[in-house]
C-alpha atoms as a PDB file:
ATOM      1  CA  UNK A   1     117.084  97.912  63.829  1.00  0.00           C
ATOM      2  CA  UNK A   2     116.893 100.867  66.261  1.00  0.00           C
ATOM      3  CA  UNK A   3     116.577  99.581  70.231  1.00  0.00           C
ATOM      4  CA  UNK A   4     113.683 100.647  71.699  1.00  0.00           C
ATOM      5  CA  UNK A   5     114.297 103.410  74.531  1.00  0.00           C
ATOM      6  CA  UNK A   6     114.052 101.836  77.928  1.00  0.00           C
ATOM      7  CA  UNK A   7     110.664 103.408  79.990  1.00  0.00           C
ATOM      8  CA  UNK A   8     111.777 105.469  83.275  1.00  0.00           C
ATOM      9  CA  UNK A   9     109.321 104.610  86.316  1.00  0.00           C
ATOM     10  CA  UNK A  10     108.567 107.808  88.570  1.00  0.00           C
ATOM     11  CA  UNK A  11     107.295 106.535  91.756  1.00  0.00           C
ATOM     12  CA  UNK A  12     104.817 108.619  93.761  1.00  0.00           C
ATOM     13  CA  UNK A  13     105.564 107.518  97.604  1.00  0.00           C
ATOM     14  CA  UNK A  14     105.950 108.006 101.282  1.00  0.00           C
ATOM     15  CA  UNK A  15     103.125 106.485 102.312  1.00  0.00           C
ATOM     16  CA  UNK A  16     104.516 105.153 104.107  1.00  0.00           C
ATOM     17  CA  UNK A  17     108.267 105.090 103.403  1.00  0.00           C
ATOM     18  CA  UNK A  18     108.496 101.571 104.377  1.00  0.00           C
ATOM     19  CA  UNK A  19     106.147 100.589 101.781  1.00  0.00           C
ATOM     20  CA  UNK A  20     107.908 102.447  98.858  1.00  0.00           C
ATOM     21  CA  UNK A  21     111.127 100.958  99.704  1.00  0.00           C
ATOM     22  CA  UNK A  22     109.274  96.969  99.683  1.00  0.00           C
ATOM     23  CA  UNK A  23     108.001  98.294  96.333  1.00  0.00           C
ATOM     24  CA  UNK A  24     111.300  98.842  95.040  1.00  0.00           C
ATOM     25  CA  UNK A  25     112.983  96.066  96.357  1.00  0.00           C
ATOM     26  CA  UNK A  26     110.050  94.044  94.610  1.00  0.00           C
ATOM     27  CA  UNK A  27     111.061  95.796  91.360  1.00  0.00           C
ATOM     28  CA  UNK A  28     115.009  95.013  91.963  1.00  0.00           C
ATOM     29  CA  UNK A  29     113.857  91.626  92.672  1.00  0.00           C
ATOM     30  CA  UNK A  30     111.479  90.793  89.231  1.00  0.00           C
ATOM     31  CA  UNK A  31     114.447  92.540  87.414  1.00  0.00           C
ATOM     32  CA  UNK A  32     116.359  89.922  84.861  1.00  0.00           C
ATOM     33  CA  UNK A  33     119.690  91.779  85.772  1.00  0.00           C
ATOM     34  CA  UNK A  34     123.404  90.869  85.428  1.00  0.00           C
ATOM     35  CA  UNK A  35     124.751  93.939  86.643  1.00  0.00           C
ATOM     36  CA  UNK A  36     124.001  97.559  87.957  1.00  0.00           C
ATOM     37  CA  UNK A  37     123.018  98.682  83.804  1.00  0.00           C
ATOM     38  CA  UNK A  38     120.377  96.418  83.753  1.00  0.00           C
ATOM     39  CA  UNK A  39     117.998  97.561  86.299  1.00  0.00           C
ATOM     40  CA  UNK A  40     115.342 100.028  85.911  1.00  0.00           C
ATOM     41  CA  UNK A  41     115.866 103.945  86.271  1.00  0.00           C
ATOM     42  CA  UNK A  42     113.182 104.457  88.829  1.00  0.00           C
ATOM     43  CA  UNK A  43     112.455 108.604  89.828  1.00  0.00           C
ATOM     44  CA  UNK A  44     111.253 108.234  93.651  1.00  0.00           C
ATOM     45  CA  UNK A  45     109.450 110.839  94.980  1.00  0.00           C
ATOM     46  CA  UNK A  46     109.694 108.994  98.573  1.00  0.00           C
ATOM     47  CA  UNK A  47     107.856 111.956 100.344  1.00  0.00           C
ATOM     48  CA  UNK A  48     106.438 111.208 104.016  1.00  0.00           C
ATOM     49  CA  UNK A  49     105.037 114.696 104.042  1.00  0.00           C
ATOM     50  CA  UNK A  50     101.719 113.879 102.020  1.00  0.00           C
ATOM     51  CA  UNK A  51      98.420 114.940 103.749  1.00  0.00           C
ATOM     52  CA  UNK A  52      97.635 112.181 105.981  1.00  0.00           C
ATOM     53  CA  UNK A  53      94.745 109.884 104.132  1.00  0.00           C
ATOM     54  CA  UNK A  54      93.732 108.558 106.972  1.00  0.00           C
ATOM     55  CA  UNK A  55      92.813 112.265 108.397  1.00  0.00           C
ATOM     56  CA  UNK A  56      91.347 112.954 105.221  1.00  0.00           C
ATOM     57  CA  UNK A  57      89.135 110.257 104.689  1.00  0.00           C
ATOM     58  CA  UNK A  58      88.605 108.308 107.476  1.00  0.00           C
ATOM     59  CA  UNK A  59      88.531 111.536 110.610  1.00  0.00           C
ATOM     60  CA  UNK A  60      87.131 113.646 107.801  1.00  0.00           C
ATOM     61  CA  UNK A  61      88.995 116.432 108.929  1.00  0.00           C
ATOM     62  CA  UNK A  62      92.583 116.530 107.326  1.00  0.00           C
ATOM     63  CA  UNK A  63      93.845 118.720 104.630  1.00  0.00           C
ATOM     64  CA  UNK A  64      93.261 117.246 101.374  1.00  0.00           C
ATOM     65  CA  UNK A  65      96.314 114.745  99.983  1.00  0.00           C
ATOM     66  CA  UNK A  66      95.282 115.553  96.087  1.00  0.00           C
ATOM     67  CA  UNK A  67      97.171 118.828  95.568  1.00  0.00           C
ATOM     68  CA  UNK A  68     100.012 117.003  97.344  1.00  0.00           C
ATOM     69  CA  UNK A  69     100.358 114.122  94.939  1.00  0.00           C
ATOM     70  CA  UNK A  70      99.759 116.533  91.950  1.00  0.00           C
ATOM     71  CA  UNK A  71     102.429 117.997  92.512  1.00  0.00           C
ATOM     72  CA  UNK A  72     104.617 115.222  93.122  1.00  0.00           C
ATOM     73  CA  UNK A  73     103.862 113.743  89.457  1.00  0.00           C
ATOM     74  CA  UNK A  74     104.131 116.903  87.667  1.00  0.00           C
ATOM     75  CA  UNK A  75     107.871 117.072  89.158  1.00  0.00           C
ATOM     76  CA  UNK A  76     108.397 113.410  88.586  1.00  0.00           C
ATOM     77  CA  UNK A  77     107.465 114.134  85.174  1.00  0.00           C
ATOM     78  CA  UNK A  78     109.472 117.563  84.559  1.00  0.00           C
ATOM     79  CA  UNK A  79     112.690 115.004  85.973  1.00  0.00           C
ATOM     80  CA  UNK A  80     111.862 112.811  83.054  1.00  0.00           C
ATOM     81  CA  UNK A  81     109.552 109.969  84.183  1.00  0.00           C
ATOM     82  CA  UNK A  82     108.020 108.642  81.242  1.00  0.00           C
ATOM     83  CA  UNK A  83     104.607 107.134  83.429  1.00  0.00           C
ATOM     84  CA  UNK A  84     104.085 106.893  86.893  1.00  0.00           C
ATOM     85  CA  UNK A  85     102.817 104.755  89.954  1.00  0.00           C
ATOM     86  CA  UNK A  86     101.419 105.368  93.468  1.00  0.00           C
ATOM     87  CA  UNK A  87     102.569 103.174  96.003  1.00  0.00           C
ATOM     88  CA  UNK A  88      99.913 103.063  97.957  1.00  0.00           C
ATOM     89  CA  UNK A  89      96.216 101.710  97.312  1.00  0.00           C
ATOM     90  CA  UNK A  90      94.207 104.680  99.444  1.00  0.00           C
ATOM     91  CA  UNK A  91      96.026 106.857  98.050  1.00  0.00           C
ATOM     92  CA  UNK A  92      94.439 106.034  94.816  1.00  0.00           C
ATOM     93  CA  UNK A  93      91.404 107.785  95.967  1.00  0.00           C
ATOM     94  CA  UNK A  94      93.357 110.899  94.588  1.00  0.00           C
ATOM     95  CA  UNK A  95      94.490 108.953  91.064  1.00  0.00           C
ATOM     96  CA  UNK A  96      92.386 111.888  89.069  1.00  0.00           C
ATOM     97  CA  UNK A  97      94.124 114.685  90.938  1.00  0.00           C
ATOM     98  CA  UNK A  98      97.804 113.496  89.780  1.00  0.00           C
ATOM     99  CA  UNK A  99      96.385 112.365  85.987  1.00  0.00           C
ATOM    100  CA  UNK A 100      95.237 115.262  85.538  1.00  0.00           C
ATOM    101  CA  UNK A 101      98.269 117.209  86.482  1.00  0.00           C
ATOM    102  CA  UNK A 102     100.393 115.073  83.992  1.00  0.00           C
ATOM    103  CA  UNK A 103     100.644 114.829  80.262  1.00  0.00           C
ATOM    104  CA  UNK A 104     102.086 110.920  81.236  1.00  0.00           C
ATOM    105  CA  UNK A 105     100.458 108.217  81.774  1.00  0.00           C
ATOM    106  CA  UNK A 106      99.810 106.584  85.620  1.00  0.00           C
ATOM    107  CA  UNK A 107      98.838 103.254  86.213  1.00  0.00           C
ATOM    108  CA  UNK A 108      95.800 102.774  88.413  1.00  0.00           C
ATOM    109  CA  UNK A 109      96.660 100.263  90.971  1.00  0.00           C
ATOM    110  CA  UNK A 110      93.163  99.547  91.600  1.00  0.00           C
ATOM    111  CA  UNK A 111      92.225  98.408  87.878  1.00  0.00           C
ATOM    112  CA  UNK A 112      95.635  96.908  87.532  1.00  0.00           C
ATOM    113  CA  UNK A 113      94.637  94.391  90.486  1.00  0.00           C
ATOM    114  CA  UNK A 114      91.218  93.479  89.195  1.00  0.00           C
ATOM    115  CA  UNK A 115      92.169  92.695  85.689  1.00  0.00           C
ATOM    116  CA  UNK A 116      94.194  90.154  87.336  1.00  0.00           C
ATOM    117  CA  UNK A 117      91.664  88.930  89.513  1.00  0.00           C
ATOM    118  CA  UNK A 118      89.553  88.678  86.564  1.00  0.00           C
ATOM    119  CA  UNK A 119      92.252  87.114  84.391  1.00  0.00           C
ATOM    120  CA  UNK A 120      94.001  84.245  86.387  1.00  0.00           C
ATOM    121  CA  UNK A 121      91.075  83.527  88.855  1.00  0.00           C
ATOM    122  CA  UNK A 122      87.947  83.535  87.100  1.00  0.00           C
ATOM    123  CA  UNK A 123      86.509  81.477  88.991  1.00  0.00           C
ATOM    124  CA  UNK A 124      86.890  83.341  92.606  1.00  0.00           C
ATOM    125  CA  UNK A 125      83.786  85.682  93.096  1.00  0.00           C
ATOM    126  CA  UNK A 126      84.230  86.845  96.582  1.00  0.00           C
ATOM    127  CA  UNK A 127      86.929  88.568  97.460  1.00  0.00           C
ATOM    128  CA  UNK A 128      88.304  89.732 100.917  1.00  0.00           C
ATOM    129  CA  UNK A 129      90.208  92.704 100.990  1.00  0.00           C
ATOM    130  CA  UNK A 130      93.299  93.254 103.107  1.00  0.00           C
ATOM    131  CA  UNK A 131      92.776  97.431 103.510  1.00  0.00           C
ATOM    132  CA  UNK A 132      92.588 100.705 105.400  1.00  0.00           C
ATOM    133  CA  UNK A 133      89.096 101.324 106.051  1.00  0.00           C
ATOM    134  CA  UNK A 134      89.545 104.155 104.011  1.00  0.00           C
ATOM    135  CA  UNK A 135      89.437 102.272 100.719  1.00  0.00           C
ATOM    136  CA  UNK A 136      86.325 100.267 102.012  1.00  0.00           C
ATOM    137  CA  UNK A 137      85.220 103.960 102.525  1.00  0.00           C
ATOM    138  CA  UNK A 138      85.849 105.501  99.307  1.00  0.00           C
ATOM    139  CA  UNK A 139      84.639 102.293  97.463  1.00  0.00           C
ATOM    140  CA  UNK A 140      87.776 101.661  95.557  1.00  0.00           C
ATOM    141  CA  UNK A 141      87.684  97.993  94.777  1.00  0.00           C
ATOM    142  CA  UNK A 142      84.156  97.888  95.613  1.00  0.00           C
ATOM    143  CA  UNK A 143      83.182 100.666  92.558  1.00  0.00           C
ATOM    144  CA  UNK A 144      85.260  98.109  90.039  1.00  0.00           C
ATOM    145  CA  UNK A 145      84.102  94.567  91.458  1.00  0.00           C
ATOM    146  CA  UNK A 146      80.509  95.712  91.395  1.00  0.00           C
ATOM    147  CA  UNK A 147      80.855  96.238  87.414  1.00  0.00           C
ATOM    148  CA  UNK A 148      82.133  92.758  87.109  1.00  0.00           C
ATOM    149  CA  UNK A 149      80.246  90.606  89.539  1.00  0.00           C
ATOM    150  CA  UNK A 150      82.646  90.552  91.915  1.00  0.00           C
ATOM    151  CA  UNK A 151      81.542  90.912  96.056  1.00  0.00           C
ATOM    152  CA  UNK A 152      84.294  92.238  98.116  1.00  0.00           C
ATOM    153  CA  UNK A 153      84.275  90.568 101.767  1.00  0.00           C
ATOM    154  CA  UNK A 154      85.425  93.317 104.492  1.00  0.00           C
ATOM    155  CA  UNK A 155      86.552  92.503 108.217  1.00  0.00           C
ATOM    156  CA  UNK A 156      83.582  92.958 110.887  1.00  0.00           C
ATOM    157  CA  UNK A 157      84.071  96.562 112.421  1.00  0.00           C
ATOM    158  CA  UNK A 158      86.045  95.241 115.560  1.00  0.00           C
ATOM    159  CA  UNK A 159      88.565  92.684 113.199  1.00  0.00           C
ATOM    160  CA  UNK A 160      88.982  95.991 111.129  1.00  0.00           C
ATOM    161  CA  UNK A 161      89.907  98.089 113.547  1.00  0.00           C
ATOM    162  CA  UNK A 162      92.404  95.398 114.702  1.00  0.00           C
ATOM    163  CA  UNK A 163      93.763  95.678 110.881  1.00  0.00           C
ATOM    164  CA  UNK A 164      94.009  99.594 111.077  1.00  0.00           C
ATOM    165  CA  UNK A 165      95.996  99.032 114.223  1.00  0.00           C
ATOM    166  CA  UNK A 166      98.768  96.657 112.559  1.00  0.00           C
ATOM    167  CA  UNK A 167      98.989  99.211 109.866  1.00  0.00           C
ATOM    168  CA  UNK A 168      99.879 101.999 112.147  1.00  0.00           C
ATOM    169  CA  UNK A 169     102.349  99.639 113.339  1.00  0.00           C
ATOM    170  CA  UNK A 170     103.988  98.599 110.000  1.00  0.00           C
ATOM    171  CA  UNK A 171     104.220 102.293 109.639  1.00  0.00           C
ATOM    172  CA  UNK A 172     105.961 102.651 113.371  1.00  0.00           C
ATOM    173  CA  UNK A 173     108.433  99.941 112.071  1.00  0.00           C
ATOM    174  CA  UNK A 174     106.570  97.354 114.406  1.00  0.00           C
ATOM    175  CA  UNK A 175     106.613  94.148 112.389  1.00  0.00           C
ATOM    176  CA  UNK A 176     107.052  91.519 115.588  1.00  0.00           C
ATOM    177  CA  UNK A 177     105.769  88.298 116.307  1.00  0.00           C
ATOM    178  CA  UNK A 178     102.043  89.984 117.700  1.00  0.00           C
ATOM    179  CA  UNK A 179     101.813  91.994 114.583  1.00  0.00           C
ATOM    180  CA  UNK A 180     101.951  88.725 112.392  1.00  0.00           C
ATOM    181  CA  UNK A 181      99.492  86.992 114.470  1.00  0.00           C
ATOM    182  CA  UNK A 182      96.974  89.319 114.044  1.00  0.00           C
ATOM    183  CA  UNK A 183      97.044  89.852 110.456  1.00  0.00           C
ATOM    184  CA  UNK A 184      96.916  85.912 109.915  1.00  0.00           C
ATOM    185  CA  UNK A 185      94.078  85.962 112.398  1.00  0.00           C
ATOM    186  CA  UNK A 186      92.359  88.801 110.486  1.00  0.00           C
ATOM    187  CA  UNK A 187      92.881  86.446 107.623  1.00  0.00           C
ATOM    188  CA  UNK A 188      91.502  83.729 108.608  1.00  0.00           C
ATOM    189  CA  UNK A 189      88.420  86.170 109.602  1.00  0.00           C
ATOM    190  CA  UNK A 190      87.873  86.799 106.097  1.00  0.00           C
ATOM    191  CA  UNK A 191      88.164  83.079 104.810  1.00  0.00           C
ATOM    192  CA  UNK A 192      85.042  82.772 107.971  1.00  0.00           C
ATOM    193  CA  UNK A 193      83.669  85.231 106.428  1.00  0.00           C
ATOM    194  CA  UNK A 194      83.137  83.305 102.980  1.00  0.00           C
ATOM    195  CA  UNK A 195      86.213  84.855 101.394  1.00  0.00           C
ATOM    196  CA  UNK A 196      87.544  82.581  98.625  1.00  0.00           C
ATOM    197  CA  UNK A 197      90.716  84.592  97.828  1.00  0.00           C
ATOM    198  CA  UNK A 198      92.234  87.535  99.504  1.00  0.00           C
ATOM    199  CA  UNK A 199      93.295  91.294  97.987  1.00  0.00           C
ATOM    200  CA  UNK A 200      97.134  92.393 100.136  1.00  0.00           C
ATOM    201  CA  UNK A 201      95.375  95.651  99.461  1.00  0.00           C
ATOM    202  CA  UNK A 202      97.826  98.012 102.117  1.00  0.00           C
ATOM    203  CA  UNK A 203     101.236  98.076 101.098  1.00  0.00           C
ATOM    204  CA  UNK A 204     102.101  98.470 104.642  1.00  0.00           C
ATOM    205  CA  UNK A 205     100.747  95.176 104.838  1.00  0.00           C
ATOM    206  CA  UNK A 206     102.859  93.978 101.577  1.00  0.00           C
ATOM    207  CA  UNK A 207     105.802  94.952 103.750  1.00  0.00           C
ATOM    208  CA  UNK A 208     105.294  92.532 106.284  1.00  0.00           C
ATOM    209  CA  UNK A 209     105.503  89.969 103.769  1.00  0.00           C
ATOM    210  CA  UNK A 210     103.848  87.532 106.139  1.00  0.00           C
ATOM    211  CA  UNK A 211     103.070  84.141 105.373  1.00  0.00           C
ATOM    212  CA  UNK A 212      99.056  84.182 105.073  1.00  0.00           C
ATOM    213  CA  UNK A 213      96.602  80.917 105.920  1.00  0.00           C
ATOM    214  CA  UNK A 214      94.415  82.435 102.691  1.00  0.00           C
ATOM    215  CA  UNK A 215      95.117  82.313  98.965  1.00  0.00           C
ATOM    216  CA  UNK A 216      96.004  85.862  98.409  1.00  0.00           C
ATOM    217  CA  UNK A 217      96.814  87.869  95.399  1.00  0.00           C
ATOM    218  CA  UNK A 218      99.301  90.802  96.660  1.00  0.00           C
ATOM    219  CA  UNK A 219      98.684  94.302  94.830  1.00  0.00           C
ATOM    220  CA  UNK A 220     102.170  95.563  95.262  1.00  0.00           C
ATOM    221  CA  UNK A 221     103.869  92.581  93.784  1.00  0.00           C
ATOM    222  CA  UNK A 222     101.403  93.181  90.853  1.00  0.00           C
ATOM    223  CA  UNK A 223     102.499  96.596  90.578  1.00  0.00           C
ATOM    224  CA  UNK A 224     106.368  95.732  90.836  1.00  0.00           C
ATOM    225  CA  UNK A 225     105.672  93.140  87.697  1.00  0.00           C
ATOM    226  CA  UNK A 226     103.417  95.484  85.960  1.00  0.00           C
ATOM    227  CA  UNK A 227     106.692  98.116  85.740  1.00  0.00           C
ATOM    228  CA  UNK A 228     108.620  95.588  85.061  1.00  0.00           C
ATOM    229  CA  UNK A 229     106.988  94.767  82.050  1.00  0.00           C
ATOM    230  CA  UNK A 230     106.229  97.983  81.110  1.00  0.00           C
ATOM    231  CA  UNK A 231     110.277  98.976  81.111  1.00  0.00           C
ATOM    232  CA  UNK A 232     111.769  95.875  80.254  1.00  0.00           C
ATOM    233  CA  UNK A 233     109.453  93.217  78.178  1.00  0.00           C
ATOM    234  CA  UNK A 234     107.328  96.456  76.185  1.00  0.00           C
ATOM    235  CA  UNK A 235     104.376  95.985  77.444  1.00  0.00           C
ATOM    236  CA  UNK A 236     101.793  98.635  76.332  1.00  0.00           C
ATOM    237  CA  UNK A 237     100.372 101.124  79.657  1.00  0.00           C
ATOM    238  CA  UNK A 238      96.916  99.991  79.140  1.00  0.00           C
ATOM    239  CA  UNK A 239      93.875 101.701  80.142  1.00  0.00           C
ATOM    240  CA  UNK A 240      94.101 100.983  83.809  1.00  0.00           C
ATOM    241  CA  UNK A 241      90.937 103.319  84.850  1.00  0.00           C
ATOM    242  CA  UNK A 242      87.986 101.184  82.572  1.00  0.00           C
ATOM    243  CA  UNK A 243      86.019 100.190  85.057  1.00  0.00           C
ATOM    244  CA  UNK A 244      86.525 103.903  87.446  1.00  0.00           C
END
């Protein structure tokens, strides 16, 4: 019987570098390896120089990331990816611009995470989400939890601005003691807020691999399992974008 040719990941990242590394260390982890052969040929794309999302979205007055990210996956794919991921969950704001560029397919982090939700806690309706506000602006959970009866729970204004602010430090390598204490205080903000499970929807945030006072479901770790069954156990590439 002819082995089945193993799936090559091309990784669309930089944003920020520190989260595309925790990605792939999440990957290396969830691997069943005995040596160096086993692991999965990831293509990484680890490019800082994306348009900044946050100028884009949130100041309204950045150039335009799309382009960027096209560009990125039709080279990934050219280099012989054979589907791709974005490591980021704004940056998913832009998934059409870099599907459309590809003949390949790319998961959609956003869908990925919900059919989980949906899957293993059916029984958790509101969600709090752990996010930019530029994914609360752009409505990227909230387009696919509305669809399924799902209500996502989002920080007060000043407790979100707090969030934005350990982000930008994740991304300045800042990951002390303060930095933890705020995100498990904006945590426990969101279980106030009726929150009966929690979205690690920032994979800055999934870098800080903090230990949260919520029951939390963390979107990059879904993503690093999601390749890994992809490449190693055969898993199909579903239809990531139903409910988009």
């Amino acid at each position: 019987m002819t082995e089945l040719k193993e799936k090559i990941v091309g990784i669309i990242g930089g944003m920020g570098p520190e989260a595309t590394v925790d990605l792939m260390q999440r990957i290396i982890c969830l691997t069943p390896a005995l040596d160096d052969i086993d692991h999965i040929h990831c293509l990484v794309d680890n490019n800082p120089k994306v348009p900044s999302r946050i100028k884009a979205i949130i100041e309204g007055d950045g150039e335009d990331p799309g382009s960027c990210m096209a560009d990125m996956g039709k080279r990934l794919e050219t280099f012989g990816a054979d589907f791709l991921v974005i490591a980021c969950n704004t940056a998913h704001h832009y998934y059409k611009n870099v599907q459309d560029a590809v003949d390949i397919p790319v998961i959609n982090l956003i869908g990925l995470v919900t059919d989980n939700l949906i899957r293993n806690y059916p029984n958790h309706r509101n969600i709090g989400i752990l996010a930019s506000p530029a994914v609360k602006i752009t409505q990227l959970y909230a387009r696919q939890f509305k669809q399924l009866g799902l209500v996502d729970v989002w920080p007060d204004p000043e407790v979100h601005e707090l969030l934005l602010k350990i982000i930008k430090s994740v991304k300045k390598n800042d990951t002390g003691t303060k930095v933890i204490l705020d995100y498990q205080s904006v945590c426990r903000h969101l279980k106030d807020k009726g929150a009966e499970f929690v979205v690690v929807a920032c994979t800055e945030l999934s870098a800080l691999n903090a230990d949260l006072p919520v029951q939390a479901m963390d979107a990059a770790h879904i993503l690093a399992k999601e390749i890994v069954d992809v490449t190693k156990n055969g898993k199909a590439l579903s239809s990531y974008s139903l409910y988009l």
